[in-house]
PDB file of N, CA and C in Angstrom:
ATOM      1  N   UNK A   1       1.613 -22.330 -36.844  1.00  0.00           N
ATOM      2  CA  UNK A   1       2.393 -21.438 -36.014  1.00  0.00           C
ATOM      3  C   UNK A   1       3.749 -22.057 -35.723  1.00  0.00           C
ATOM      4  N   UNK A   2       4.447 -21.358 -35.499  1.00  0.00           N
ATOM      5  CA  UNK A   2       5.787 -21.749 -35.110  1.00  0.00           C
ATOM      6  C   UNK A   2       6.760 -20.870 -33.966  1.00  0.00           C
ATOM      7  N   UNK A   3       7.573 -22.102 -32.918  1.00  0.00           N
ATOM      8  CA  UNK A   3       7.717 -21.201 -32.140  1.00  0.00           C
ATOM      9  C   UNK A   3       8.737 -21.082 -31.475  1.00  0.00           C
ATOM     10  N   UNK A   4       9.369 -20.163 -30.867  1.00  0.00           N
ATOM     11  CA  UNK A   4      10.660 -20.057 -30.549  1.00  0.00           C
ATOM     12  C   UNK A   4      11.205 -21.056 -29.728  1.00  0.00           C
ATOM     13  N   UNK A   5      12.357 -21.945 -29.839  1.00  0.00           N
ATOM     14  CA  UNK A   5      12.759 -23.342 -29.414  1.00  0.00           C
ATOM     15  C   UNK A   5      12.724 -22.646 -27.507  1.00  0.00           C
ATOM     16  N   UNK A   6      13.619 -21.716 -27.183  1.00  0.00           N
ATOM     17  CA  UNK A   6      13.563 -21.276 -25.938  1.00  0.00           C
ATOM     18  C   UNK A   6      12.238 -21.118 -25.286  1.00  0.00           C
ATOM     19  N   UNK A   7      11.289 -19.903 -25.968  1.00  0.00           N
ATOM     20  CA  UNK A   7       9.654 -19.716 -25.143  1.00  0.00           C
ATOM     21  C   UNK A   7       9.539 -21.293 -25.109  1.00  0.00           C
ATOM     22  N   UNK A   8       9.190 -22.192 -25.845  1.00  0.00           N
ATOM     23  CA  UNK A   8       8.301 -23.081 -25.827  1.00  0.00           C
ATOM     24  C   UNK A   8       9.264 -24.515 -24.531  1.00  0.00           C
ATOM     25  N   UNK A   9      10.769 -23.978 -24.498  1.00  0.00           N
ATOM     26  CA  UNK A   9      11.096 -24.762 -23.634  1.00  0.00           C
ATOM     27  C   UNK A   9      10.480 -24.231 -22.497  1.00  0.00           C
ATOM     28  N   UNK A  10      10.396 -22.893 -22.001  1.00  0.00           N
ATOM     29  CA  UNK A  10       9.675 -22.018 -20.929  1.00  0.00           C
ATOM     30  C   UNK A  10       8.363 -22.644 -20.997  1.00  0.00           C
ATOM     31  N   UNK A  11       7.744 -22.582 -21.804  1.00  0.00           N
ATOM     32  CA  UNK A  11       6.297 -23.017 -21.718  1.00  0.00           C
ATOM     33  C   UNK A  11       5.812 -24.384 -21.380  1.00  0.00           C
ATOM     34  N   UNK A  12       6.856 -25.553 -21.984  1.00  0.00           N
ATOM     35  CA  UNK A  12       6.932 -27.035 -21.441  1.00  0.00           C
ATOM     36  C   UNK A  12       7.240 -26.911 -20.230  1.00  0.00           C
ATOM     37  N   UNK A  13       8.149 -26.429 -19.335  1.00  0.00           N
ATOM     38  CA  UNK A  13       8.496 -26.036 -18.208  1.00  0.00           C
ATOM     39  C   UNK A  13       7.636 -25.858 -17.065  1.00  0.00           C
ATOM     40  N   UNK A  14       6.501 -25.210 -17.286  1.00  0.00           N
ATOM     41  CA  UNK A  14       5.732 -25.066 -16.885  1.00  0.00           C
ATOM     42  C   UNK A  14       4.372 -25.550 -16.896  1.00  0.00           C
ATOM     43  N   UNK A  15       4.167 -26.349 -18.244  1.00  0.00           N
ATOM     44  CA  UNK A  15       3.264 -26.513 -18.524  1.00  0.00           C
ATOM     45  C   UNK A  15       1.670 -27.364 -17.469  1.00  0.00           C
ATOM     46  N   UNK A  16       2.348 -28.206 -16.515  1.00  0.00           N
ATOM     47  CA  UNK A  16       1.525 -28.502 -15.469  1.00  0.00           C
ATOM     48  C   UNK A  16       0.834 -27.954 -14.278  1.00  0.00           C
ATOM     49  N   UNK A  17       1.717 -26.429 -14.775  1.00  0.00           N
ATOM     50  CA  UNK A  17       1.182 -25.378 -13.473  1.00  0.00           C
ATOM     51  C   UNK A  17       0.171 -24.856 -14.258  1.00  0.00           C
ATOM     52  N   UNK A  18      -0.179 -24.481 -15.643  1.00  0.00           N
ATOM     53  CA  UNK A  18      -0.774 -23.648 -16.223  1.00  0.00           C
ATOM     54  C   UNK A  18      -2.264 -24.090 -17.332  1.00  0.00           C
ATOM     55  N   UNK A  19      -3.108 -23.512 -17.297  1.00  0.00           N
ATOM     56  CA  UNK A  19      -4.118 -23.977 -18.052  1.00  0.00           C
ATOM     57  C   UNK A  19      -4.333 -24.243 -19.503  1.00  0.00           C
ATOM     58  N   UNK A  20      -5.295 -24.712 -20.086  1.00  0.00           N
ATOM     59  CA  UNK A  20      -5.610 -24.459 -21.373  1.00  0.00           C
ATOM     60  C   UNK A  20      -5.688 -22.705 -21.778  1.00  0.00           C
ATOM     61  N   UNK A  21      -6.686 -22.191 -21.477  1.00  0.00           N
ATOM     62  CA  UNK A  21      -6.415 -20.301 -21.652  1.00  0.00           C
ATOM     63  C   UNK A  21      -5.212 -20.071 -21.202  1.00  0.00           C
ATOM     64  N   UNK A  22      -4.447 -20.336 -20.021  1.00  0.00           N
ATOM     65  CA  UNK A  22      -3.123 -19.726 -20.589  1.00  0.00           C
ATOM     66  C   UNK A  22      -2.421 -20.139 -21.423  1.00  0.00           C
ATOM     67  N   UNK A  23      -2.517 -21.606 -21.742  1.00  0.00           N
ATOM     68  CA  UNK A  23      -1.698 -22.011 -23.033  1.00  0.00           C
ATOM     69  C   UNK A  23      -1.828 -20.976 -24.467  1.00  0.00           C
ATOM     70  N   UNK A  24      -3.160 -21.079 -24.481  1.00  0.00           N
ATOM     71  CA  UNK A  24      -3.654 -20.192 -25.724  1.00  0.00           C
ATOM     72  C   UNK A  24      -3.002 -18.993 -25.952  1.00  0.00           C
ATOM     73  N   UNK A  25      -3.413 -18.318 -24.684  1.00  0.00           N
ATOM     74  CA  UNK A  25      -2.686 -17.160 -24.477  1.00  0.00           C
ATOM     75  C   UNK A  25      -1.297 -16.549 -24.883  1.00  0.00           C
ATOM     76  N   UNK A  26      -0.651 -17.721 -24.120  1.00  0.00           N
ATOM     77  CA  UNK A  26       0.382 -17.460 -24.313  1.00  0.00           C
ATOM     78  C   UNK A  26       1.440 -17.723 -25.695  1.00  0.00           C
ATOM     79  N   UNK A  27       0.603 -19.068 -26.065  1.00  0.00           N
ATOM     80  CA  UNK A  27       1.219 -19.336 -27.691  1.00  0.00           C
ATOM     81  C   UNK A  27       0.664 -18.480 -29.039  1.00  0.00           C
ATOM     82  N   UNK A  28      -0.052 -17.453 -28.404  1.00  0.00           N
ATOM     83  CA  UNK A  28      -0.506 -16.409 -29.248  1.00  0.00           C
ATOM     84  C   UNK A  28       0.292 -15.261 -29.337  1.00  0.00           C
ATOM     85  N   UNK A  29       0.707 -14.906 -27.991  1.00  0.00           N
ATOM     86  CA  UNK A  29       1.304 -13.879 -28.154  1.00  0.00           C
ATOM     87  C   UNK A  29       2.611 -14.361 -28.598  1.00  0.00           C
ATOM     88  N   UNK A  30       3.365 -15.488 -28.139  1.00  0.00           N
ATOM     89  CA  UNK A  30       4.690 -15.513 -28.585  1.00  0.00           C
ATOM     90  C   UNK A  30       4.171 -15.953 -29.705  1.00  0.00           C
ATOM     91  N   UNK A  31       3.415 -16.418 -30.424  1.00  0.00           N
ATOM     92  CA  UNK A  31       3.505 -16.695 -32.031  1.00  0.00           C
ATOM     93  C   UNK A  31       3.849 -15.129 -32.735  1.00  0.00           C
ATOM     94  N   UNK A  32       3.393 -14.228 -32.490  1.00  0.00           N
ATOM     95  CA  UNK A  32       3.367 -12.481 -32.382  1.00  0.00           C
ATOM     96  C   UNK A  32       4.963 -11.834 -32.578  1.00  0.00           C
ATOM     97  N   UNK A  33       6.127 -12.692 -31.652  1.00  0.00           N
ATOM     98  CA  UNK A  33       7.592 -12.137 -31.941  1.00  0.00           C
ATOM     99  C   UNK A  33       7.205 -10.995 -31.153  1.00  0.00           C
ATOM    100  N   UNK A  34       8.128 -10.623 -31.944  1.00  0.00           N
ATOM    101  CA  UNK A  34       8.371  -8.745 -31.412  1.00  0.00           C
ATOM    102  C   UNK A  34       7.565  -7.745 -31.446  1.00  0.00           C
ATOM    103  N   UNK A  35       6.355  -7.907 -32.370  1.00  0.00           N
ATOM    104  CA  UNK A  35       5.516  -7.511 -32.868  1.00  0.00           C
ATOM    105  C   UNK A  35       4.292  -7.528 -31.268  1.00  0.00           C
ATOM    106  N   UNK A  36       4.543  -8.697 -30.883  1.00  0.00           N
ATOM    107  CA  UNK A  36       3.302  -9.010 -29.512  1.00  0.00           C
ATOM    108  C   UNK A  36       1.947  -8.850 -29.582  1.00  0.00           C
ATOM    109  N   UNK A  37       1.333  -8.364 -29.116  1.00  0.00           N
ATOM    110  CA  UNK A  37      -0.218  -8.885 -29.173  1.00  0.00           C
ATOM    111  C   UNK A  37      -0.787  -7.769 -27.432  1.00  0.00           C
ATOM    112  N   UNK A  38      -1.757  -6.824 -28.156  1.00  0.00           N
ATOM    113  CA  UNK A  38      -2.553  -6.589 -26.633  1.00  0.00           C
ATOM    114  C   UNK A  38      -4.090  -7.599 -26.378  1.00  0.00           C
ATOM    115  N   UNK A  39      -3.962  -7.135 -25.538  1.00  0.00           N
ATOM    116  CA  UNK A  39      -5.226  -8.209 -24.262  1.00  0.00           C
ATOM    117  C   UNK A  39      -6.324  -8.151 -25.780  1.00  0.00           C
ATOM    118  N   UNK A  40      -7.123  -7.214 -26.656  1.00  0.00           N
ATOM    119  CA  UNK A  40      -7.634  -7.170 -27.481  1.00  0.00           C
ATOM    120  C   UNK A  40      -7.592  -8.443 -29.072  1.00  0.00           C
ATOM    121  N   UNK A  41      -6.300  -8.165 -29.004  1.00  0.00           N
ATOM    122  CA  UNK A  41      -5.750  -8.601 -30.255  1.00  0.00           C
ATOM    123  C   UNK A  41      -5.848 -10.152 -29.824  1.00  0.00           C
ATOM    124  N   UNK A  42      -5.669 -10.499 -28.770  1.00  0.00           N
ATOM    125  CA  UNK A  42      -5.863 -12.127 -27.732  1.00  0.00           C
ATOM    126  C   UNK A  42      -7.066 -12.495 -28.345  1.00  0.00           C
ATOM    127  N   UNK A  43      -7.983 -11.442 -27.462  1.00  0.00           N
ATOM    128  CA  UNK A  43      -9.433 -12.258 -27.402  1.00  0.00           C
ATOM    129  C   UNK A  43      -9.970 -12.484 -29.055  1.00  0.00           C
ATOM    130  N   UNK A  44      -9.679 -11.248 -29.666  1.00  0.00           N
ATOM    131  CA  UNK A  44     -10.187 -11.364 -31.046  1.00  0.00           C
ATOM    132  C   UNK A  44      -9.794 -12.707 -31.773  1.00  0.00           C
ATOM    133  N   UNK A  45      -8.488 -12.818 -31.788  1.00  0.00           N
ATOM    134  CA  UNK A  45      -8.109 -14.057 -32.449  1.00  0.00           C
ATOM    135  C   UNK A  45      -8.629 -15.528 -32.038  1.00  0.00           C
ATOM    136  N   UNK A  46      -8.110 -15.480 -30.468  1.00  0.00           N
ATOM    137  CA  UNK A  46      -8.401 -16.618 -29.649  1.00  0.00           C
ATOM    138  C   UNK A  46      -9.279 -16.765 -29.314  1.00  0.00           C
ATOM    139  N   UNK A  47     -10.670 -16.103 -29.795  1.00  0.00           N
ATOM    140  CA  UNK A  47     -12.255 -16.108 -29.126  1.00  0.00           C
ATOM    141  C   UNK A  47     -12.528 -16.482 -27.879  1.00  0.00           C
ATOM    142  N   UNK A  48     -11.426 -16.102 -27.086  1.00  0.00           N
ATOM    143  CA  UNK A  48     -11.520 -16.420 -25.398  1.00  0.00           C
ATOM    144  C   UNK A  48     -12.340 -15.031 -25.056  1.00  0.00           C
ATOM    145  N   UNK A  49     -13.227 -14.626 -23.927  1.00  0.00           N
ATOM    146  CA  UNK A  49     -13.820 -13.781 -23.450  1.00  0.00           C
ATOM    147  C   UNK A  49     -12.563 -12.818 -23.130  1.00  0.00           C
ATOM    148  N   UNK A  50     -12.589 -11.143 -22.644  1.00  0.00           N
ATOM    149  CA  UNK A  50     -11.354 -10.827 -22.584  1.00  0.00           C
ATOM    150  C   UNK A  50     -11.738 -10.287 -20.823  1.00  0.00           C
ATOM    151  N   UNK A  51     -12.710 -11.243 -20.006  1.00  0.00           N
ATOM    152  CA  UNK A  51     -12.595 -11.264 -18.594  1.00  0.00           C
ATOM    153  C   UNK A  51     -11.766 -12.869 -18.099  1.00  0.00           C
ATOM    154  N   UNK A  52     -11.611 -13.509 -19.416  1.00  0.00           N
ATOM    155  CA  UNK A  52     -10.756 -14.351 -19.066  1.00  0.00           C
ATOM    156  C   UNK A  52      -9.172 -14.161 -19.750  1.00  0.00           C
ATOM    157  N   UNK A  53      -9.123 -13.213 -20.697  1.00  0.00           N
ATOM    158  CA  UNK A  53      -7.928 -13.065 -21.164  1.00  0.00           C
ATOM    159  C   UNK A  53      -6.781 -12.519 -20.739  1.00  0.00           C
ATOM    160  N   UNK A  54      -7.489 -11.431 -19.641  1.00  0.00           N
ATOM    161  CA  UNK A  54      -7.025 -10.571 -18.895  1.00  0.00           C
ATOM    162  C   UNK A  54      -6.415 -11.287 -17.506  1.00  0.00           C
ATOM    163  N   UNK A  55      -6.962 -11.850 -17.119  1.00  0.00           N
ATOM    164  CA  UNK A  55      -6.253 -12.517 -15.636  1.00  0.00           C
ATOM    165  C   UNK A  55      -5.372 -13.627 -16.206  1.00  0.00           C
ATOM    166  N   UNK A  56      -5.477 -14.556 -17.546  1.00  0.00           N
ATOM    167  CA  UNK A  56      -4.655 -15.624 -17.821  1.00  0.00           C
ATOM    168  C   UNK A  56      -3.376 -14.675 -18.184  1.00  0.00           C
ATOM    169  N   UNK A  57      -3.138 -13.547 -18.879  1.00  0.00           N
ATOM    170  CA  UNK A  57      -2.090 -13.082 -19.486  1.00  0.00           C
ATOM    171  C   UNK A  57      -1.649 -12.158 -18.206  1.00  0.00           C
ATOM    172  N   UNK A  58      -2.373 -12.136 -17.137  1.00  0.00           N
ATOM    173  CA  UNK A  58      -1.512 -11.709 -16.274  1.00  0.00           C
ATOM    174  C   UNK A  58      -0.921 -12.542 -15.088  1.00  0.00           C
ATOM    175  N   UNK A  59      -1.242 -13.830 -15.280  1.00  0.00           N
ATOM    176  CA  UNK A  59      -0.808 -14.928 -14.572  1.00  0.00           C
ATOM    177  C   UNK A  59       0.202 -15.499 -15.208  1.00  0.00           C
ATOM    178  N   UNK A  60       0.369 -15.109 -16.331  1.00  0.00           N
ATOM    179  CA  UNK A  60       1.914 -15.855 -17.531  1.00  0.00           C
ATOM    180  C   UNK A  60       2.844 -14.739 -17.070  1.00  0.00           C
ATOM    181  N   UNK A  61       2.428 -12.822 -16.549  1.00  0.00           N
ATOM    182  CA  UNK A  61       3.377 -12.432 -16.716  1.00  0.00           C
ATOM    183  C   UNK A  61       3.816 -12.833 -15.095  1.00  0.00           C
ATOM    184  N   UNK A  62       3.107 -13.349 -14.305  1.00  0.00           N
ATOM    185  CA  UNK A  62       3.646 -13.638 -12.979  1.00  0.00           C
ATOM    186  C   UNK A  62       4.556 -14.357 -12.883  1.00  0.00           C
ATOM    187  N   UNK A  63       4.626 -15.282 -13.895  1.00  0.00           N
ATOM    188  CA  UNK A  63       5.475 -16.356 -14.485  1.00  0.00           C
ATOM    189  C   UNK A  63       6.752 -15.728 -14.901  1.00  0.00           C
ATOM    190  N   UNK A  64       6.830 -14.680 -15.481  1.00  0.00           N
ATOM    191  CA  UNK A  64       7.866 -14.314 -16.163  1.00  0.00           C
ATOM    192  C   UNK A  64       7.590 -14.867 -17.599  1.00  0.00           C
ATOM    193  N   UNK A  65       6.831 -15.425 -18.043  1.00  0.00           N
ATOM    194  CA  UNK A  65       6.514 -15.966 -19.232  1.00  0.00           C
ATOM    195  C   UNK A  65       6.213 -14.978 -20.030  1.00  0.00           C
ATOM    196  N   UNK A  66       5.640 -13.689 -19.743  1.00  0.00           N
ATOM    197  CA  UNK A  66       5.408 -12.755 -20.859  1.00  0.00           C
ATOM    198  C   UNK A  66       5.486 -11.573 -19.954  1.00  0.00           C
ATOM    199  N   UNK A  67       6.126 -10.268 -20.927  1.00  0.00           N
ATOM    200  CA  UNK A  67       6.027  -9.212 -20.187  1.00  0.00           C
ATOM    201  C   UNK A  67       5.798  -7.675 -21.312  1.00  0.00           C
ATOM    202  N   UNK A  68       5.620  -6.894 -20.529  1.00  0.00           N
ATOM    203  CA  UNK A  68       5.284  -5.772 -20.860  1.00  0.00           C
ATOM    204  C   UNK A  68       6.594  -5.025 -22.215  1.00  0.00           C
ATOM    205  N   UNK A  69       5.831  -4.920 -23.069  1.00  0.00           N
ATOM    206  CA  UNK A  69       7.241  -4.855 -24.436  1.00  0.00           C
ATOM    207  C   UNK A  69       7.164  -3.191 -24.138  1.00  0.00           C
ATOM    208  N   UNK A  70       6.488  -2.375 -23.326  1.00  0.00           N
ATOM    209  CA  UNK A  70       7.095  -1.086 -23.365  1.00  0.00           C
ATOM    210  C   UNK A  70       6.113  -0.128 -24.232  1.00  0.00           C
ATOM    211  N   UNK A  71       5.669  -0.593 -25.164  1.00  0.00           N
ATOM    212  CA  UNK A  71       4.887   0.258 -26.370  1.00  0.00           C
ATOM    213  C   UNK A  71       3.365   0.009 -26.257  1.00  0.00           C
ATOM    214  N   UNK A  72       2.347   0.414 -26.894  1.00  0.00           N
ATOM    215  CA  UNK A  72       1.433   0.412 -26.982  1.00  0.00           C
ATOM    216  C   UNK A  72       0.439   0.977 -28.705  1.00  0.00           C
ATOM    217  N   UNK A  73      -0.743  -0.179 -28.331  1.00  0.00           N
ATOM    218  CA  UNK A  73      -1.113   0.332 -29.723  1.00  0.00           C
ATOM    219  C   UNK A  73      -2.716   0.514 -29.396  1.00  0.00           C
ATOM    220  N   UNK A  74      -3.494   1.845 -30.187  1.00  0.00           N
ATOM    221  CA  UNK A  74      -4.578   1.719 -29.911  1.00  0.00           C
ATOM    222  C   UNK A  74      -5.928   0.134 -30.498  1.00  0.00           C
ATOM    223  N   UNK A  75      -6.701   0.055 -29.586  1.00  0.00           N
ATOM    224  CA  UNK A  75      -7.631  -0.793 -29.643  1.00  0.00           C
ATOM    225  C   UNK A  75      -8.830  -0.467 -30.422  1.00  0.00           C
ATOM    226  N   UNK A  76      -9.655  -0.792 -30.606  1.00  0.00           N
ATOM    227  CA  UNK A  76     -11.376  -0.456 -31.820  1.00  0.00           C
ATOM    228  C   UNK A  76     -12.052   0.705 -31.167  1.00  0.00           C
ATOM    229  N   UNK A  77     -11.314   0.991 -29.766  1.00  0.00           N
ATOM    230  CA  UNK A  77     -12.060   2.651 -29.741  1.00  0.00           C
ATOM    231  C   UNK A  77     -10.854   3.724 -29.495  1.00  0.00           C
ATOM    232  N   UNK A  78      -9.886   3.190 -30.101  1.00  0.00           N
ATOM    233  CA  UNK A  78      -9.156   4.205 -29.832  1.00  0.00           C
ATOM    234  C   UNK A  78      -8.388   4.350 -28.776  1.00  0.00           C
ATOM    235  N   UNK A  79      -8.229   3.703 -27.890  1.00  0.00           N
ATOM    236  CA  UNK A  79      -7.528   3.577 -26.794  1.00  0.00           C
ATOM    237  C   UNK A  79      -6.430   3.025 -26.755  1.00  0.00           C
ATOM    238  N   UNK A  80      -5.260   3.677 -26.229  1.00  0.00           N
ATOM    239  CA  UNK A  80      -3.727   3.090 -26.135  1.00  0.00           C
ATOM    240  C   UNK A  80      -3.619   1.653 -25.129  1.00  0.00           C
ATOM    241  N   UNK A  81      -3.227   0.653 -25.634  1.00  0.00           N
ATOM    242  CA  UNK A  81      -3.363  -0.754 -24.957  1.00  0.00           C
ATOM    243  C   UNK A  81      -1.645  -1.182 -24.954  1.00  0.00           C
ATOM    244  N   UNK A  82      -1.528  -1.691 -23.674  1.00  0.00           N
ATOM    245  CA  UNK A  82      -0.180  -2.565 -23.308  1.00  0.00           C
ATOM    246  C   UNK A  82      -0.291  -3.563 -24.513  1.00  0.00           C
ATOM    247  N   UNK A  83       0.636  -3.544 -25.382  1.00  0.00           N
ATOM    248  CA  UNK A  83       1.203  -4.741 -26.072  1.00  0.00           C
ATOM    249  C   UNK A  83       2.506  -5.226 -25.718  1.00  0.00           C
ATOM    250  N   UNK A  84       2.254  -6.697 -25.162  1.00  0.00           N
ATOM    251  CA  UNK A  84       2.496  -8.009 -24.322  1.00  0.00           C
ATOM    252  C   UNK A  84       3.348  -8.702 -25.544  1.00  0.00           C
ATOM    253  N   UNK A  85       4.858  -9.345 -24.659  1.00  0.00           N
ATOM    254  CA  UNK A  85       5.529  -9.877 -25.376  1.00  0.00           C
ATOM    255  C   UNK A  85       5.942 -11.058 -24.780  1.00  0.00           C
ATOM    256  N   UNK A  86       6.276 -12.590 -25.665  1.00  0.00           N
ATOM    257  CA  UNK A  86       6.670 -13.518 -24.642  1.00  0.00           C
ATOM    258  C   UNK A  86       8.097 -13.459 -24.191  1.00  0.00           C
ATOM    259  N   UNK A  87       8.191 -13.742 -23.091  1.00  0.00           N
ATOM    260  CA  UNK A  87       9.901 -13.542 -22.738  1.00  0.00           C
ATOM    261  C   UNK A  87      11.046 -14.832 -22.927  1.00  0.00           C
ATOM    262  N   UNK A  88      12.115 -14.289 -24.026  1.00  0.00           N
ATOM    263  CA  UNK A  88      12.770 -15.650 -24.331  1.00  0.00           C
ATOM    264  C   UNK A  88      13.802 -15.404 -23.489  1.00  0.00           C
ATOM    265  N   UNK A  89      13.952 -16.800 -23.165  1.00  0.00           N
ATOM    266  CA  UNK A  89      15.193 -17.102 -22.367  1.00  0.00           C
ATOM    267  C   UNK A  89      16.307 -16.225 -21.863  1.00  0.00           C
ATOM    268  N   UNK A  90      16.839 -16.299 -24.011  1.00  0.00           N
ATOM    269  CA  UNK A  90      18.383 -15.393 -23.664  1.00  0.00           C
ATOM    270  C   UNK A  90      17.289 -13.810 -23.281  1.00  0.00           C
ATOM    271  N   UNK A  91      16.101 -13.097 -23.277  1.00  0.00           N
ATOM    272  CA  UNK A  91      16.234 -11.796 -22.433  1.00  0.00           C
ATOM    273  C   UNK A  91      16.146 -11.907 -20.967  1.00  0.00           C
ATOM    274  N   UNK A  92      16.734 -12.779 -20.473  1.00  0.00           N
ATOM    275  CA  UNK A  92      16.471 -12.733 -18.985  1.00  0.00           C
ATOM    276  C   UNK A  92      18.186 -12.407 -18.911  1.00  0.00           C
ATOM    277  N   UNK A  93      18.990 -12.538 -19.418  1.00  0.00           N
ATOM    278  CA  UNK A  93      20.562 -12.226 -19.457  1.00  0.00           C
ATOM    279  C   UNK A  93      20.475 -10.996 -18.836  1.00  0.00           C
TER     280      UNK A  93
END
Protein backbone atom coordinates (compact mmCIF):
# COMPACT_ATOMS: atom_id res chain seq x y z
CA UNK A 1 0.00 0.00 0.00
CA UNK A 2 1.02 3.35 -0.39
CA UNK A 3 0.14 6.50 1.08
CA UNK A 4 -0.51 9.96 0.78
CA UNK A 5 2.69 11.91 2.36
CA UNK A 6 -0.06 14.50 4.00
CA UNK A 7 -2.92 11.65 5.44
CA UNK A 8 -0.11 9.72 6.85
CA UNK A 9 1.52 12.98 8.33
CA UNK A 10 -2.26 13.35 9.88
CA UNK A 11 -2.15 9.89 10.94
CA UNK A 12 1.54 10.07 12.67
CA UNK A 13 0.05 13.07 14.30
CA UNK A 14 -2.11 11.40 16.00
CA UNK A 15 -1.03 8.29 16.21
CA UNK A 16 -0.81 7.94 20.22
CA UNK A 17 -4.36 8.97 20.63
CA UNK A 18 -5.59 6.19 18.36
CA UNK A 19 -5.72 2.37 18.25
CA UNK A 20 -4.64 -0.55 16.30
CA UNK A 21 -8.50 -0.85 14.56
CA UNK A 22 -8.36 2.60 13.95
CA UNK A 23 -5.07 2.41 12.41
CA UNK A 24 -6.40 -0.32 10.15
CA UNK A 25 -9.22 1.49 9.49
CA UNK A 26 -8.06 4.21 8.61
CA UNK A 27 -5.00 3.13 6.34
CA UNK A 28 -7.63 1.27 4.44
CA UNK A 29 -9.69 3.68 3.56
CA UNK A 30 -7.05 6.24 2.65
CA UNK A 31 -5.21 3.44 0.78
CA UNK A 32 -8.89 3.69 -1.29
CA UNK A 33 -8.05 7.64 -2.65
CA UNK A 34 -11.01 9.00 -3.99
CA UNK A 35 -12.50 5.98 -4.65
CA UNK A 36 -12.96 5.42 -0.42
CA UNK A 37 -14.27 2.51 1.12
CA UNK A 38 -17.88 1.95 3.08
CA UNK A 39 -18.05 0.51 6.72
CA UNK A 40 -18.64 -2.97 4.53
CA UNK A 41 -15.86 -2.80 2.18
CA UNK A 42 -13.60 -2.17 5.82
CA UNK A 43 -14.69 -5.15 7.48
CA UNK A 44 -14.50 -7.40 4.39
CA UNK A 45 -11.00 -6.58 3.64
CA UNK A 46 -9.73 -5.86 7.15
CA UNK A 47 -11.55 -8.92 8.80
CA UNK A 48 -12.29 -6.57 11.72
CA UNK A 49 -16.00 -7.34 13.03
CA UNK A 50 -18.16 -4.40 11.53
CA UNK A 51 -19.48 -3.68 15.45
CA UNK A 52 -16.00 -2.68 15.72
CA UNK A 53 -15.58 -1.02 12.38
CA UNK A 54 -18.28 1.14 12.82
CA UNK A 55 -17.39 3.09 16.04
CA UNK A 56 -13.41 3.08 15.01
CA UNK A 57 -14.33 4.87 11.58
CA UNK A 58 -16.44 7.05 13.40
CA UNK A 59 -13.92 8.05 15.93
CA UNK A 60 -11.28 8.93 12.89
CA UNK A 61 -14.15 11.03 11.52
CA UNK A 62 -14.23 12.85 15.01
CA UNK A 63 -10.75 13.40 14.27
CA UNK A 64 -11.27 14.97 11.11
CA UNK A 65 -9.20 12.14 9.82
CA UNK A 66 -11.86 10.83 7.51
CA UNK A 67 -15.05 12.13 6.29
CA UNK A 68 -18.12 11.61 4.52
CA UNK A 69 -17.14 11.76 0.46
CA UNK A 70 -20.90 12.62 -0.25
CA UNK A 71 -21.78 9.45 -2.47
CA UNK A 72 -22.78 6.16 -1.75
CA UNK A 73 -22.58 2.65 -3.00
CA UNK A 74 -24.82 -0.30 -2.47
CA UNK A 75 -23.61 -3.16 -0.01
CA UNK A 76 -24.33 -7.41 -0.54
CA UNK A 77 -28.01 -6.64 0.07
CA UNK A 78 -28.47 -3.95 -1.77
CA UNK A 79 -28.42 -1.18 0.38
CA UNK A 80 -27.03 2.39 -0.29
CA UNK A 81 -23.89 2.77 2.21
CA UNK A 82 -21.84 6.09 3.16
CA UNK A 83 -18.56 5.73 1.33
CA UNK A 84 -15.83 7.26 3.70
CA UNK A 85 -12.88 9.19 2.51
CA UNK A 86 -9.53 10.06 4.27
CA UNK A 87 -9.15 13.78 4.63
CA UNK A 88 -5.86 15.27 3.17
CA UNK A 89 -4.47 18.13 4.50
CA UNK A 90 -4.58 20.53 1.50
CA UNK A 91 -8.86 19.68 1.75
CA UNK A 92 -9.10 21.38 4.89
CA UNK A 93 -8.13 24.81 2.76
Amino acid sequence: MTYQRTSLQALLAVEPHIGSINRAVYLYIESRGLDGATDQEIESVTHIDGNSVRPSRGSLVKMRLVIDSGRTRPNAKGNNCIVWIALDEGMML
